[in-house]
Protein backbone atom coordinates (compact mmCIF):
# COMPACT_ATOMS: atom_id res chain seq x y z
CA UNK A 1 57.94 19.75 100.94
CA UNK A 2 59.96 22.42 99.53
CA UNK A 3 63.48 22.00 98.51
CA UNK A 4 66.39 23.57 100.13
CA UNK A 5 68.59 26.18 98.31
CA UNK A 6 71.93 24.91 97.60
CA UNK A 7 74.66 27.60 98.63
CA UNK A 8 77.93 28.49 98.29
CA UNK A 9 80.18 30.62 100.50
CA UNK A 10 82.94 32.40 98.78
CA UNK A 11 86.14 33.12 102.22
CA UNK A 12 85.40 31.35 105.35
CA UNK A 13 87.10 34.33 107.28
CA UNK A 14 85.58 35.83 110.22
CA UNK A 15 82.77 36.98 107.75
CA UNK A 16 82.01 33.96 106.06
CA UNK A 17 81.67 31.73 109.16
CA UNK A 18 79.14 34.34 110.69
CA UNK A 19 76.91 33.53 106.93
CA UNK A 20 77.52 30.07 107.56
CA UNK A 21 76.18 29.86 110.88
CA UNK A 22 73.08 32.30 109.77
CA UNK A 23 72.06 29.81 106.67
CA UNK A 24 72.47 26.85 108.90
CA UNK A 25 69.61 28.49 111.06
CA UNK A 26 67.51 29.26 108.02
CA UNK A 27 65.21 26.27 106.88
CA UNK A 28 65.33 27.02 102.97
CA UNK A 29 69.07 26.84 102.96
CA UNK A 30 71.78 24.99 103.20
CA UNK A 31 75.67 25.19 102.60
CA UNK A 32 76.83 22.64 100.68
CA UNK A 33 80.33 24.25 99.32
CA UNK A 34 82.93 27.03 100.68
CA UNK A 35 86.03 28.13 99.16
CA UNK A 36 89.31 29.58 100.84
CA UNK A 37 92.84 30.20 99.95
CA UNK A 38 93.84 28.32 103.48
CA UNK A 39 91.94 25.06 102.59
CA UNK A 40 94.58 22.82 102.18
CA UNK A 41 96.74 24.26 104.82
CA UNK A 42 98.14 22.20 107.71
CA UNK A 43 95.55 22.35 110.59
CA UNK A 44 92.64 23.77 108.58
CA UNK A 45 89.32 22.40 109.76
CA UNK A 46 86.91 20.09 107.59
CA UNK A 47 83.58 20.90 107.47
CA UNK A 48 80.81 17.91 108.05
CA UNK A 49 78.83 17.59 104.90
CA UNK A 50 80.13 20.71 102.93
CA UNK A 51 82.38 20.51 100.19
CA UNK A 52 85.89 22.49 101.13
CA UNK A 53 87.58 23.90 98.04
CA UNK A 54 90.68 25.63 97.12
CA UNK A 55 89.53 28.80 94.94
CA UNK A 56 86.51 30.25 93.60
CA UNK A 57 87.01 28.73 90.45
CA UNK A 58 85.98 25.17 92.18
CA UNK A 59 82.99 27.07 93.97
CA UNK A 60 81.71 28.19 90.70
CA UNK A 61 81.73 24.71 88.87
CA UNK A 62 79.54 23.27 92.17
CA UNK A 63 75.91 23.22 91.54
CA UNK A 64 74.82 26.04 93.42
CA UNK A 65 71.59 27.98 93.74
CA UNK A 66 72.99 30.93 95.69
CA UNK A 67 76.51 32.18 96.55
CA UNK A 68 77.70 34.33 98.81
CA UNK A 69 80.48 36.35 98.40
């Protein structure tokens, strides 16, 4: 069985929830960390099983096999 890819999505704007939704489809991939400036913010939503960070500085220290930015 072949491992799946651990990625990273850098905004989880408009743009980055449309790649989230297309990696969750793919069967190589998965997303295991996003960053964005509004994580943190009153009424943000938590994402099951994927780390939510701050800034891209977090995203970068996650161990990642792809990002997308």
């Amino acid at each position: 069985m072949l491992k799946k890819l651990r990625v990273g999505i850098a905004g989880h704007g408009v743009v980055g929830k449309i790649r989230h939704q297309f990696i969750d489809q793919h069967l190589r991939m998965q997303v295991t960390a996003v960053c964005d400036q509004d994580f943190g913010k009153p009424g943000t939503t938590r994402l099951k099983d994927v780390r939510c960070l701050k800034n891209y500085k977090e995203l970068l220290a996650q161990p990642l096999d792809a990002l997308f930015v």
